[in-house]
Protein backbone atom coordinates (compact mmCIF):
# COMPACT_ATOMS: atom_id res chain seq x y z
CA UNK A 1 -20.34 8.10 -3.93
CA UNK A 2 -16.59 7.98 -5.14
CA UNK A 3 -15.47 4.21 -5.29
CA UNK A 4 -12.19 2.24 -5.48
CA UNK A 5 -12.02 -1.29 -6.52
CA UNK A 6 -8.76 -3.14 -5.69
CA UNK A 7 -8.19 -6.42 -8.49
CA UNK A 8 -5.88 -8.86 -9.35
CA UNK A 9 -4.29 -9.91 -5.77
CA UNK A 10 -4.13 -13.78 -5.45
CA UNK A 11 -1.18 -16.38 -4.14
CA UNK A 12 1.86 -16.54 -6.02
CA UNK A 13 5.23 -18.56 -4.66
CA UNK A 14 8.37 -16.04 -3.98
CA UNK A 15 9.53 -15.02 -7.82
CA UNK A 16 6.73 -14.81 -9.26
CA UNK A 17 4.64 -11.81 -10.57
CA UNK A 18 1.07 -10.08 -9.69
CA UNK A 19 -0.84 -7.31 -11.47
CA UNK A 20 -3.30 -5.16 -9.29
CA UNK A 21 -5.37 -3.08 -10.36
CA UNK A 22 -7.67 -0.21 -9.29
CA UNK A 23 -10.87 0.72 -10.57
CA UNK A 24 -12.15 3.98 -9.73
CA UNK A 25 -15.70 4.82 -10.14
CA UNK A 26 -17.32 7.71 -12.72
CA UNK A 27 -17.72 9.67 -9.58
CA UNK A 28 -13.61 9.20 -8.92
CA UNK A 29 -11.73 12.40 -10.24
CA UNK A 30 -9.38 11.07 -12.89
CA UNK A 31 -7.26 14.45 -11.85
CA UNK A 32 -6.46 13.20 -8.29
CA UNK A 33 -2.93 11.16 -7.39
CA UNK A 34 -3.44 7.76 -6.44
CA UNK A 35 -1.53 5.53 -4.20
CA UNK A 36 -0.98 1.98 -3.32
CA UNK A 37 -0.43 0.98 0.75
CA UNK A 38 -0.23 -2.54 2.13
CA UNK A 39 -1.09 -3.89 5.20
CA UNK A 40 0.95 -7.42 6.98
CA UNK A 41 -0.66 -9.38 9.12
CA UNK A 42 0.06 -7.62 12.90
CA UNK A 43 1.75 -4.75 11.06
CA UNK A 44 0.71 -1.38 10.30
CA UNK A 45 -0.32 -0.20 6.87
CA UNK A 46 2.77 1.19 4.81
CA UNK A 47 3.24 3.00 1.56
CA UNK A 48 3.76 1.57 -0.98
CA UNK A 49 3.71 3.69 -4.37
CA UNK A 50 2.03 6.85 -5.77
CA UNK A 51 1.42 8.41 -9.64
CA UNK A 52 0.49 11.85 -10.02
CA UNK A 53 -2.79 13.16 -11.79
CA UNK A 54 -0.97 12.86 -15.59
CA UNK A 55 1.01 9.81 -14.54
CA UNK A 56 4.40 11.61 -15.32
CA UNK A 57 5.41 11.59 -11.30
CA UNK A 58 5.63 8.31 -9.43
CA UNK A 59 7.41 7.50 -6.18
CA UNK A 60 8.09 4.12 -4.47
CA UNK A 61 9.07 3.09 -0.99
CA UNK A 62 12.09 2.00 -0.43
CA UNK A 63 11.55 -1.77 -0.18
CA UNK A 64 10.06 -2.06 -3.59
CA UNK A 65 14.09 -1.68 -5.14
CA UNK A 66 12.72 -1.25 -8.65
CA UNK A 67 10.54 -4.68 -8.32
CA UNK A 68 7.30 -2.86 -8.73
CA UNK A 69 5.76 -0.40 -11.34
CA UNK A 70 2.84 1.47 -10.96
CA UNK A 71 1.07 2.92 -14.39
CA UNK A 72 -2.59 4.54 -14.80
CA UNK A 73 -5.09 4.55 -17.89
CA UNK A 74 -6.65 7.98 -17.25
CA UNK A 75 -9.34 6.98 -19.51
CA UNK A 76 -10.25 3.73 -17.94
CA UNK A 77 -9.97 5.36 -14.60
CA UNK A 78 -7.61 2.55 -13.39
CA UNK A 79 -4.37 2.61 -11.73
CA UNK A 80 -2.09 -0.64 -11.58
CA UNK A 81 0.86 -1.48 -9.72
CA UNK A 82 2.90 -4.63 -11.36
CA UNK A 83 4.41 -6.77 -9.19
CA UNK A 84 7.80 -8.77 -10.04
CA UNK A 85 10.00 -10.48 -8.05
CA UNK A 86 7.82 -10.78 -4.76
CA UNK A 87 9.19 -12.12 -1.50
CA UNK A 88 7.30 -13.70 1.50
CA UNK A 89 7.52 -10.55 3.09
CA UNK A 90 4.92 -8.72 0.71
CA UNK A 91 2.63 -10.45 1.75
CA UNK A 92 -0.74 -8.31 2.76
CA UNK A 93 -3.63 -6.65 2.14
CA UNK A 94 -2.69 -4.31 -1.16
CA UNK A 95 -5.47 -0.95 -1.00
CA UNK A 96 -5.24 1.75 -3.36
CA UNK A 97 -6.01 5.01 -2.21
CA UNK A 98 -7.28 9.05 -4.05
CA UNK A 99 -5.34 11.53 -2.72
CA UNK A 100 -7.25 14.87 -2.13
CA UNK A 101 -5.20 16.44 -4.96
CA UNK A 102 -3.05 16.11 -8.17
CA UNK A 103 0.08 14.91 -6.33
CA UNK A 104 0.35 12.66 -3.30
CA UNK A 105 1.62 14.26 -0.13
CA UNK A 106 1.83 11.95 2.43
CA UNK A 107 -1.15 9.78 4.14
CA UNK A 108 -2.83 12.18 5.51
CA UNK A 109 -3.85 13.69 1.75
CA UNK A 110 -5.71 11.03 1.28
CA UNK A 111 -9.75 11.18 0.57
CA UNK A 112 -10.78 7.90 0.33
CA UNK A 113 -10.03 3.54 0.08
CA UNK A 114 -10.41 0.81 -1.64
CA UNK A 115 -11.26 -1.98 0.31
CA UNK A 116 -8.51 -4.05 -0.76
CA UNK A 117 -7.16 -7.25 -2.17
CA UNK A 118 -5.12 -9.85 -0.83
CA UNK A 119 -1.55 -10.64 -1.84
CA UNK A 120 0.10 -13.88 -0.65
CA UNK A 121 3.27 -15.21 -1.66
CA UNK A 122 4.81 -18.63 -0.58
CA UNK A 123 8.52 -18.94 -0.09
């Protein structure tokens, strides 16, 4: 069964800098998109970021204003998304997510979830 594997969340004060990561498993298509959501506490889950198949497209939301990066290592089958400059208000659950296909399309293209890894930064 395909897995995801969500790394590296942790608390950090407002500033600082994070680097998650996400594993996928052998049975993960390396030739799928991959995204990054987040989930606040009483909120809904938002987008976050997404990197195409080859890693030559990525797209942000708007709130990350060129804080956040997201890379993959086809090889190692792991996507990251680095972190700078975080604010009390990214705070949440981070989960990466395979889209069904080579480019993300929206949240309802994706196959499957990570379980997620908590992010928590202190003003």
């Amino acid at each position: 069964q395909a897995q995801l594997v969500e790394s590296g969340g942790g608390l950090v004060q407002a500033g600082g800098s994070l680097s998650l990561s996400c594993a996928a498993s052998k049975r993960t298509s390396s030739n799928n998109a991959v995204a990054w959501f987040r989930q606040a506490p009483g909120k809904e889950r938002e987008f976050v970021s997404a990197i195409s198949w080859s890693g030559c497209s990525t797209t942000y939301a708007e709130f990350v204003e060129g804080r956040f990066a997201i890379s993959r290592d086809r090889a190692a089958s792991t996507v990251y998304l680095q972190m700078n400059n975080l604010k009390p208000e990214d705070t949440g659950v981070y989960y990466c997510a395979a889209a069904r296909g080579p480019y993300y399309s929206g949240s309802g293209g994706i196959s499957y979830w990570g379980k997620g890894t908590l992010v928590t930064v202190s003003s």
